[in-house]
PDB file of N, CA and C in Angstrom:
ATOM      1  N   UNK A   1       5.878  -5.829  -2.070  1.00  0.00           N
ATOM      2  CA  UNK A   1       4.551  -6.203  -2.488  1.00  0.00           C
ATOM      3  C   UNK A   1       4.209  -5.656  -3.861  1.00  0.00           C
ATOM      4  N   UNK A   2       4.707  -4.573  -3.891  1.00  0.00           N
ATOM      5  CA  UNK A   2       4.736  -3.958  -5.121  1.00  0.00           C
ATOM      6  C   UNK A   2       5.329  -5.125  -6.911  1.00  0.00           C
ATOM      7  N   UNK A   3       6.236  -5.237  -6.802  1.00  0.00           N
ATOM      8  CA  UNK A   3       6.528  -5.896  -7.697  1.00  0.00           C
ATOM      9  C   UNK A   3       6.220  -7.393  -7.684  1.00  0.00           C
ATOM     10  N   UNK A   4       5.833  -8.045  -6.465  1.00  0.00           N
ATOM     11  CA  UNK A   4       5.498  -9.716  -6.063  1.00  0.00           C
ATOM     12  C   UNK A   4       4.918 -10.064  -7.506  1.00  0.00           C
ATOM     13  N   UNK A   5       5.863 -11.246  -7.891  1.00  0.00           N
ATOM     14  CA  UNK A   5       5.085 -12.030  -8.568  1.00  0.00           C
ATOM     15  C   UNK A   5       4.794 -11.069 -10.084  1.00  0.00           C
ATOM     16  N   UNK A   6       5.780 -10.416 -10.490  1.00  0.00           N
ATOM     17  CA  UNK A   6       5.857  -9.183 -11.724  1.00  0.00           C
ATOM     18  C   UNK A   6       6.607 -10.071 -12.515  1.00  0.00           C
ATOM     19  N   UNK A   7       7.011 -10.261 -13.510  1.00  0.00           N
ATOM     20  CA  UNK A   7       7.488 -10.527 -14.400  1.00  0.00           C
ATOM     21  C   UNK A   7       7.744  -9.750 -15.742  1.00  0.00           C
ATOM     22  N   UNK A   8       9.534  -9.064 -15.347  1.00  0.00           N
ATOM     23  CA  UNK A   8       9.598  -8.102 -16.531  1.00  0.00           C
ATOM     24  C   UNK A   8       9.212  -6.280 -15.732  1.00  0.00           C
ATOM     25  N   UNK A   9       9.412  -5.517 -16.742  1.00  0.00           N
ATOM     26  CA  UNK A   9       9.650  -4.110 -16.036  1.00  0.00           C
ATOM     27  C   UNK A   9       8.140  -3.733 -15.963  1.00  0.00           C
ATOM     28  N   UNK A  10       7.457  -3.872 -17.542  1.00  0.00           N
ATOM     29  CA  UNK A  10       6.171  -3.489 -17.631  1.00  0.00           C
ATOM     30  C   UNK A  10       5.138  -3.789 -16.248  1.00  0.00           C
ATOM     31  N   UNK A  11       5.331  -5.108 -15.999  1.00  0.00           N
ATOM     32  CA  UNK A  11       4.496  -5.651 -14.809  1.00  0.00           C
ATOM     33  C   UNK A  11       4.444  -5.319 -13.996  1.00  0.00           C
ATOM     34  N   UNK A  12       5.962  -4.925 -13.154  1.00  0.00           N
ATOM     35  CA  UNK A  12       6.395  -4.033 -12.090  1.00  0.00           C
ATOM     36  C   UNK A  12       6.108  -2.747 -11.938  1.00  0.00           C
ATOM     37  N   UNK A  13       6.423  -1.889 -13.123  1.00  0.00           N
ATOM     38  CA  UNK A  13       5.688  -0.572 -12.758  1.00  0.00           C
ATOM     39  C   UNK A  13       3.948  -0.560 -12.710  1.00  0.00           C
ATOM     40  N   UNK A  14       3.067  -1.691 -13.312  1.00  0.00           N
ATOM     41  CA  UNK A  14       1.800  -2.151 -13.504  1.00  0.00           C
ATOM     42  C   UNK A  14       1.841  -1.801 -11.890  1.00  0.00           C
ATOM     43  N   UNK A  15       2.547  -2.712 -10.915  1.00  0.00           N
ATOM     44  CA  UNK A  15       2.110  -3.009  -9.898  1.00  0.00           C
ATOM     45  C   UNK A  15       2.381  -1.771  -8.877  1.00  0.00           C
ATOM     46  N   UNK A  16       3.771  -1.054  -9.218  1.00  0.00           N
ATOM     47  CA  UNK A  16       3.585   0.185  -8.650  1.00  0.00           C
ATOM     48  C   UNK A  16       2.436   1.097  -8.852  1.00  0.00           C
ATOM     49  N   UNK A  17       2.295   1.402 -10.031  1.00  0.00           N
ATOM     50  CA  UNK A  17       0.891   2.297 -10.244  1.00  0.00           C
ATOM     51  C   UNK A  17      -0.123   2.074  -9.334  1.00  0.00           C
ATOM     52  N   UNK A  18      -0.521   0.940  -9.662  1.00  0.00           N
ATOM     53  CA  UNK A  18      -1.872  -0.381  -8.384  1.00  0.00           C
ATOM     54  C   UNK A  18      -1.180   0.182  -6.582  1.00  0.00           C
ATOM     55  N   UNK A  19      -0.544   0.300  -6.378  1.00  0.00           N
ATOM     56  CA  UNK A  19      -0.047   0.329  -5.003  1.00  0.00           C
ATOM     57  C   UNK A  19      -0.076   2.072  -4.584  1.00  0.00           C
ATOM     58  N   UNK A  20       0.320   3.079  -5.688  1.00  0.00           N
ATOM     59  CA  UNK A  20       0.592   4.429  -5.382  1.00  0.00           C
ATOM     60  C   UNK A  20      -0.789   4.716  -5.585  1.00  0.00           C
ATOM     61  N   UNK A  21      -2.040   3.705  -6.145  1.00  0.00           N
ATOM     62  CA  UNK A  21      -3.400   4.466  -6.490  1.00  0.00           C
ATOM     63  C   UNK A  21      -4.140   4.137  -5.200  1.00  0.00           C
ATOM     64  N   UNK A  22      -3.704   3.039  -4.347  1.00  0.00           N
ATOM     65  CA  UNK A  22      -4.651   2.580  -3.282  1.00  0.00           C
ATOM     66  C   UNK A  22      -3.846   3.301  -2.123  1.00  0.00           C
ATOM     67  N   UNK A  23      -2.452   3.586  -1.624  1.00  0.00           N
ATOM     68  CA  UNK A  23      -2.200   3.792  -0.662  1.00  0.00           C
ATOM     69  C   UNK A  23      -1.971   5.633  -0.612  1.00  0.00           C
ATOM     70  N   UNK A  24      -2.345   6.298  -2.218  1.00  0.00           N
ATOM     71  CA  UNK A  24      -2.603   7.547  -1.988  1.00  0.00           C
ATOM     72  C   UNK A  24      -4.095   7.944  -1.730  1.00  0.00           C
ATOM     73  N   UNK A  25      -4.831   6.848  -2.184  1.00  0.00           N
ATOM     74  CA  UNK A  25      -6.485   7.017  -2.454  1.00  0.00           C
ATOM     75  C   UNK A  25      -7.069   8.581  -1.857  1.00  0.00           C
ATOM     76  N   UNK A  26      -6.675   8.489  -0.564  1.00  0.00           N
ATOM     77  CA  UNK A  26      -7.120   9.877   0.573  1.00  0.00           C
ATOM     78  C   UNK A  26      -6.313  11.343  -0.065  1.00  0.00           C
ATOM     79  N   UNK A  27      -5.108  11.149  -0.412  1.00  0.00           N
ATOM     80  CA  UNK A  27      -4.610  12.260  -0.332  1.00  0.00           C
ATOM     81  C   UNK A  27      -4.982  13.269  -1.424  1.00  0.00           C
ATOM     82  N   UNK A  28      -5.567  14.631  -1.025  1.00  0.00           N
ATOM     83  CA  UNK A  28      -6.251  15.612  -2.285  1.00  0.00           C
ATOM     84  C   UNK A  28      -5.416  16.517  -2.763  1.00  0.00           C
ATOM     85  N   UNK A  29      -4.249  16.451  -1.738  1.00  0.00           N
ATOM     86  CA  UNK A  29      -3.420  17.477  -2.179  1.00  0.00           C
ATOM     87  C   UNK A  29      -2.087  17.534  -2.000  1.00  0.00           C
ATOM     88  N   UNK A  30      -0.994  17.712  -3.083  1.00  0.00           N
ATOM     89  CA  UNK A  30       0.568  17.442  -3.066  1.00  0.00           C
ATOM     90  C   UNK A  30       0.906  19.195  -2.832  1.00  0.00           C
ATOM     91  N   UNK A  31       2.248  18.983  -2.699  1.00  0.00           N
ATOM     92  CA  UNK A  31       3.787  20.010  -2.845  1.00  0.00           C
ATOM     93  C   UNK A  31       4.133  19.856  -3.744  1.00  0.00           C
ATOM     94  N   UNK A  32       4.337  20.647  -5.176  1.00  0.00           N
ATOM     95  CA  UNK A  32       5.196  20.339  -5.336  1.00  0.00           C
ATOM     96  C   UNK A  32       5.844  21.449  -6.231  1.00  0.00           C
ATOM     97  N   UNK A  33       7.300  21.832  -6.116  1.00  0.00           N
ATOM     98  CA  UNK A  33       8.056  22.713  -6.024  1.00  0.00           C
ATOM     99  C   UNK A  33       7.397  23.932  -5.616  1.00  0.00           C
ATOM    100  N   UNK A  34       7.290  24.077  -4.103  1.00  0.00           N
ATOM    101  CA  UNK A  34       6.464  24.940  -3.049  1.00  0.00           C
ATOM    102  C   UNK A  34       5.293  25.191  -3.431  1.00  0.00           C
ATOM    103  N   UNK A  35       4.575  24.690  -4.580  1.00  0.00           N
ATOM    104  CA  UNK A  35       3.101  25.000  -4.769  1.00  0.00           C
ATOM    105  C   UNK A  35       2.015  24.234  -4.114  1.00  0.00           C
ATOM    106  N   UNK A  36       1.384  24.520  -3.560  1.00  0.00           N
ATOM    107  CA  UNK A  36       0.058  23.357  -3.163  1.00  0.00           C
ATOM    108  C   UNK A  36      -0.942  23.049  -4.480  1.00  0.00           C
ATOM    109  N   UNK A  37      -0.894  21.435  -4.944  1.00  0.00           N
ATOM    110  CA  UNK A  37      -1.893  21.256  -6.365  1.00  0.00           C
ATOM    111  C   UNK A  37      -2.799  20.086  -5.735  1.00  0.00           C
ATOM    112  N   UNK A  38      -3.563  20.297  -6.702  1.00  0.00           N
ATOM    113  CA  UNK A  38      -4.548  18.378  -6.212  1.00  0.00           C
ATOM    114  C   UNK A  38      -3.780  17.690  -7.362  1.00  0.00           C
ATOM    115  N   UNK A  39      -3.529  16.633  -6.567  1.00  0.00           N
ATOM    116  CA  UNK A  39      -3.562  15.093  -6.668  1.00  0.00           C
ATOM    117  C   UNK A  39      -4.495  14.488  -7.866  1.00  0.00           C
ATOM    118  N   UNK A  40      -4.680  14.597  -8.923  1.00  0.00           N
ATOM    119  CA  UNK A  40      -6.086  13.701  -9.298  1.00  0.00           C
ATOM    120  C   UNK A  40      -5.728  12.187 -10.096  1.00  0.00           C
ATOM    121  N   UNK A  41      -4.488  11.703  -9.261  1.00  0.00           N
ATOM    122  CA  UNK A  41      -4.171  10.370  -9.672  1.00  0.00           C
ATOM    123  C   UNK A  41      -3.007   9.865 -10.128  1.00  0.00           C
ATOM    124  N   UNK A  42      -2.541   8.867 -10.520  1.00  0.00           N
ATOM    125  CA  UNK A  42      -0.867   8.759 -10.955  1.00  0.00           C
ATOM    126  C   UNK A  42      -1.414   8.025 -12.651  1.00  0.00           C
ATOM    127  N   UNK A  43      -0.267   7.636 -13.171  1.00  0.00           N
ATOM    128  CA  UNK A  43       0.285   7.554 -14.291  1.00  0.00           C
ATOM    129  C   UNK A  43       1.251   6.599 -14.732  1.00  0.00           C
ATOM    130  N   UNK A  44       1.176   5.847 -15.859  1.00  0.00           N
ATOM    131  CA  UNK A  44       2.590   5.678 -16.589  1.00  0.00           C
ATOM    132  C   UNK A  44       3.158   6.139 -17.746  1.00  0.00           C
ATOM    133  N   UNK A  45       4.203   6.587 -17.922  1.00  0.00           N
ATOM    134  CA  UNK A  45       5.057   7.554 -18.459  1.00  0.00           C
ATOM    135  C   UNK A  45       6.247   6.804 -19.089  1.00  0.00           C
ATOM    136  N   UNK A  46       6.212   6.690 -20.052  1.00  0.00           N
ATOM    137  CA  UNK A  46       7.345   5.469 -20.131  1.00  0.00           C
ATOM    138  C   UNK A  46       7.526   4.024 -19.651  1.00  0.00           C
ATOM    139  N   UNK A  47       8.874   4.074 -18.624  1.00  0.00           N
ATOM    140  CA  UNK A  47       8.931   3.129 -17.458  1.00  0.00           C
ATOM    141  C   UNK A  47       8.920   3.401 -16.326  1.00  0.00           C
ATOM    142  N   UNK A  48       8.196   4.606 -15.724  1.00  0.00           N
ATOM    143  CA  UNK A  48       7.907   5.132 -14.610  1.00  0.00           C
ATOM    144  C   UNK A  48       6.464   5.210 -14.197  1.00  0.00           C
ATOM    145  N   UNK A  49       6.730   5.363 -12.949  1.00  0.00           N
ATOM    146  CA  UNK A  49       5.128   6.288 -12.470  1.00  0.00           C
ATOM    147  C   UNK A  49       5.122   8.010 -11.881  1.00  0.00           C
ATOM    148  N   UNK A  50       3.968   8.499 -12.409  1.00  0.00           N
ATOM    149  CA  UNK A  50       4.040   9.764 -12.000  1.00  0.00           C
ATOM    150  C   UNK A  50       3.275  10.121 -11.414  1.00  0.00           C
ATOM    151  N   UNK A  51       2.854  11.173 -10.838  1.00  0.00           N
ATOM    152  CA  UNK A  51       1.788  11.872 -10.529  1.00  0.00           C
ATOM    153  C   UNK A  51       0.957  12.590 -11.319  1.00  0.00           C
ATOM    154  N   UNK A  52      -0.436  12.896 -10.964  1.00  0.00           N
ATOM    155  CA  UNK A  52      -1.026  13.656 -12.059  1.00  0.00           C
ATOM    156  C   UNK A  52      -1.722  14.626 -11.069  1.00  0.00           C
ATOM    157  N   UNK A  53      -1.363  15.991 -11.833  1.00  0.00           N
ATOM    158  CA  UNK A  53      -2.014  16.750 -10.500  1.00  0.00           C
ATOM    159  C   UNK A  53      -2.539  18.141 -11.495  1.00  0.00           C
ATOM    160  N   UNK A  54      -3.309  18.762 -10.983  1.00  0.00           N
ATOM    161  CA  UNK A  54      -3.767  20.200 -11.279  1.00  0.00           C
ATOM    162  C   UNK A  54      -3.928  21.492 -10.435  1.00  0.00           C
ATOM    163  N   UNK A  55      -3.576  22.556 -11.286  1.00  0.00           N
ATOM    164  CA  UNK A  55      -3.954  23.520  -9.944  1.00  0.00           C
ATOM    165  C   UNK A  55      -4.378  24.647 -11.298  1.00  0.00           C
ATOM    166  N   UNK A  56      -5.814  24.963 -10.443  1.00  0.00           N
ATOM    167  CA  UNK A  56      -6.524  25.633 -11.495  1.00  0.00           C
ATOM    168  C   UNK A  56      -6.955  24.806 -12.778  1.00  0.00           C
ATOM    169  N   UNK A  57      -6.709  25.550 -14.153  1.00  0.00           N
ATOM    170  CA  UNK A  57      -7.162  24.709 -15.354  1.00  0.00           C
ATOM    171  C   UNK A  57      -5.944  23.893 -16.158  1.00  0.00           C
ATOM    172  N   UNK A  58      -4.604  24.055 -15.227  1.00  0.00           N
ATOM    173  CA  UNK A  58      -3.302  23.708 -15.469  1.00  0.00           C
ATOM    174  C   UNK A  58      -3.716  22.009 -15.104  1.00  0.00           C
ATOM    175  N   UNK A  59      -3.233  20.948 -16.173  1.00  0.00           N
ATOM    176  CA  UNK A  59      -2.850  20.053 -15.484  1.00  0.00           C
ATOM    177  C   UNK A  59      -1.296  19.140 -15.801  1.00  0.00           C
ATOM    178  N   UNK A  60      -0.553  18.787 -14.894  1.00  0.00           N
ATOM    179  CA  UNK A  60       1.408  18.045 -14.944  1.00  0.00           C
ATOM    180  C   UNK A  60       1.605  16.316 -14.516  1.00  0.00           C
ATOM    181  N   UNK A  61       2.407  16.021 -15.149  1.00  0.00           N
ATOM    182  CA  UNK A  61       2.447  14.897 -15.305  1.00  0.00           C
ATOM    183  C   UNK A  61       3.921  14.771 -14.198  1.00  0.00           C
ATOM    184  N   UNK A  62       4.296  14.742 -13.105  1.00  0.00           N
ATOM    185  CA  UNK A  62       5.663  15.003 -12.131  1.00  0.00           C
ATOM    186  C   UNK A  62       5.904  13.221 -11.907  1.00  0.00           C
ATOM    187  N   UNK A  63       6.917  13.615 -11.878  1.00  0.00           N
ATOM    188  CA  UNK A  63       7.573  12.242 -10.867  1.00  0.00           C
ATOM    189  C   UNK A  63       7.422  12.116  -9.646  1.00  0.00           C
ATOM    190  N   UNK A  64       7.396  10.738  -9.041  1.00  0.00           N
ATOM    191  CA  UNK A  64       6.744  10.385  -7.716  1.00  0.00           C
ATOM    192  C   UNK A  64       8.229  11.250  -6.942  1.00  0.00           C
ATOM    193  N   UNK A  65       9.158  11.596  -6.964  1.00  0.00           N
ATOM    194  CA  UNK A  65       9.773  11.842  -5.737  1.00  0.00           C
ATOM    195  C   UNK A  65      10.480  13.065  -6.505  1.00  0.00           C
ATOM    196  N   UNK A  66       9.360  14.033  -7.040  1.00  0.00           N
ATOM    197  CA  UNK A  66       9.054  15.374  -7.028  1.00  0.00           C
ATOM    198  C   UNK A  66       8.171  15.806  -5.947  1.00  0.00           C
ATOM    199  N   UNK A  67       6.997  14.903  -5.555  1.00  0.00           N
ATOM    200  CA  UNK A  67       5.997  15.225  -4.578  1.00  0.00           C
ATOM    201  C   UNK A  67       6.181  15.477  -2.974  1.00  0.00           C
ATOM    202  N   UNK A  68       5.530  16.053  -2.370  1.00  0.00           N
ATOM    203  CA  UNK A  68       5.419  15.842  -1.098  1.00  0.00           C
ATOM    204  C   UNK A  68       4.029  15.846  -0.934  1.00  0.00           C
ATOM    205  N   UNK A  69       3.526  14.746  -0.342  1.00  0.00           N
ATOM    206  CA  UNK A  69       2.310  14.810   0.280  1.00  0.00           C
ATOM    207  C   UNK A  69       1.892  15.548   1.372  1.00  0.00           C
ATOM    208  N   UNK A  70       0.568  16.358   1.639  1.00  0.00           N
ATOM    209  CA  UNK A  70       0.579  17.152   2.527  1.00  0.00           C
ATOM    210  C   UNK A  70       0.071  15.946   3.858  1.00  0.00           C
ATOM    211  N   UNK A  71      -0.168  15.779   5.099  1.00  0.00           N
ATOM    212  CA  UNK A  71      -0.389  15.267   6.221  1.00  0.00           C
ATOM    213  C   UNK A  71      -0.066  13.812   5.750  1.00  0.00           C
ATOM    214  N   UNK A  72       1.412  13.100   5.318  1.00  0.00           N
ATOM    215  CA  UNK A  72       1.437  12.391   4.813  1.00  0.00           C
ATOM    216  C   UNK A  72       1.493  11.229   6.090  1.00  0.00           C
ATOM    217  N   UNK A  73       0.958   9.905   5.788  1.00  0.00           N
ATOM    218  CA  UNK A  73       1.301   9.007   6.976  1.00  0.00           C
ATOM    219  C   UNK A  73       2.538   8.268   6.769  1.00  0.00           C
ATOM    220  N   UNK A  74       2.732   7.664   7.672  1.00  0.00           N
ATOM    221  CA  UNK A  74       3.752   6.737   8.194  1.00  0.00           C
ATOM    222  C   UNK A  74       3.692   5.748   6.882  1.00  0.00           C
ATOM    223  N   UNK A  75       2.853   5.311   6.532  1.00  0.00           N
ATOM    224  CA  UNK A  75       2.845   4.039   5.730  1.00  0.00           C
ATOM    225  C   UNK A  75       3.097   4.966   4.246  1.00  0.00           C
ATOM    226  N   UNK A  76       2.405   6.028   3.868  1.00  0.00           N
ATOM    227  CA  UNK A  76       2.965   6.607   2.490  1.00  0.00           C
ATOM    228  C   UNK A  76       4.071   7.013   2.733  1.00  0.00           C
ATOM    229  N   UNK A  77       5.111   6.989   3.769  1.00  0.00           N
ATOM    230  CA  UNK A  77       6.569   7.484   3.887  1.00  0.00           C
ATOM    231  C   UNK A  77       7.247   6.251   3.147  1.00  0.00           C
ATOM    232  N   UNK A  78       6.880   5.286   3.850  1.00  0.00           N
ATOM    233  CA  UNK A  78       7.446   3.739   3.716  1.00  0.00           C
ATOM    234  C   UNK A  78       7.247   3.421   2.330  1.00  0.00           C
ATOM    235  N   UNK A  79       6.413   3.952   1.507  1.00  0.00           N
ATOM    236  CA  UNK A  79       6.235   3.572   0.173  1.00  0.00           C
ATOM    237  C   UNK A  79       6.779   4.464  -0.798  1.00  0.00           C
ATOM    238  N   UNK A  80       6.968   5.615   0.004  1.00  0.00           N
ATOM    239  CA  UNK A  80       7.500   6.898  -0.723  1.00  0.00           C
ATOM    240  C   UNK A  80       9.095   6.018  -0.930  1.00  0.00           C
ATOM    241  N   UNK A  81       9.680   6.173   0.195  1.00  0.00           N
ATOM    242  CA  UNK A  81      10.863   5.536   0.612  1.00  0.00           C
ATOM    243  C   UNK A  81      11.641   4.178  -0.377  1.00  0.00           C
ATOM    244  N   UNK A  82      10.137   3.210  -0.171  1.00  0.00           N
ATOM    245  CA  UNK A  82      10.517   1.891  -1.151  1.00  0.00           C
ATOM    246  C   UNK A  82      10.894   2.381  -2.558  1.00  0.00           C
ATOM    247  N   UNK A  83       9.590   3.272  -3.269  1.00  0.00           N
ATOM    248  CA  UNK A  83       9.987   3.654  -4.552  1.00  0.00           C
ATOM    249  C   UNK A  83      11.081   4.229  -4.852  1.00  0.00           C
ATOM    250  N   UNK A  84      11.664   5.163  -4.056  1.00  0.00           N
ATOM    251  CA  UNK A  84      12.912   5.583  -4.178  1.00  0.00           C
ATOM    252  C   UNK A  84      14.126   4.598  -4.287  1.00  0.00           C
ATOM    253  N   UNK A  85      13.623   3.541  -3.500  1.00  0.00           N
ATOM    254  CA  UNK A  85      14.758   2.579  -3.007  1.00  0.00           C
ATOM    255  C   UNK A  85      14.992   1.765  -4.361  1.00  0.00           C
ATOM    256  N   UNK A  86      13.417   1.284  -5.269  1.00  0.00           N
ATOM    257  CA  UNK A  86      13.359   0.289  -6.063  1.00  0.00           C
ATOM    258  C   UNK A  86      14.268   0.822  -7.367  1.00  0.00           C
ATOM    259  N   UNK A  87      14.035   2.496  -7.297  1.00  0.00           N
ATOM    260  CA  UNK A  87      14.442   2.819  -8.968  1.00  0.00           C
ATOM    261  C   UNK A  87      15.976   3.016  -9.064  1.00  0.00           C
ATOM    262  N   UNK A  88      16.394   2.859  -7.552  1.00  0.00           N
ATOM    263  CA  UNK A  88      18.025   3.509  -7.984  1.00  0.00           C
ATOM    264  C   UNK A  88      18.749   1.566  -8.036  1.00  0.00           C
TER     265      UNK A  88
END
């Protein structure tokens, strides 16, 4: 669903961004490399998507499968999963 109807790379990561902003919407807070940070949205970075997160007055620009979501659901596994699947 992510890429449906994309045309070209730009479009596709367009549509990832659109998909990691609605199906993270809830989540306030990531992992990542054992730290607990907030979440305050994703990114494009090139030809990727990232995360954008802060902890304290720090804020990082990480790659999506740097993260772990904390109480993550079933359906952000499946998307976690796809993205992994789409970039290799």
């Amino acid at each position: 669903m992510a890429t449906c109807d994309a045309y070209g790379e730009d479009e596709q990561i367009s549509g990832w961004l659109v998909c990691f902003e609605d199906v993270f919407k809830d989540v306030e807070e990531i992992e990542v490399l054992g730290e607990v940070v907030q979440l305050t949205g994703f990114d494009i970075v090139g030809t990727t998507v990232v995360a954008v997160c802060t902890k304290s007055k720090k804020k990082a620009r990480v790659t999506i499968d740097s993260i772990l979501p904390l109480g993550v659901t079933r359906t952000q596994k499946l998307w976690l999963r796809a993205w992994k699947s789409w970039q290799n």
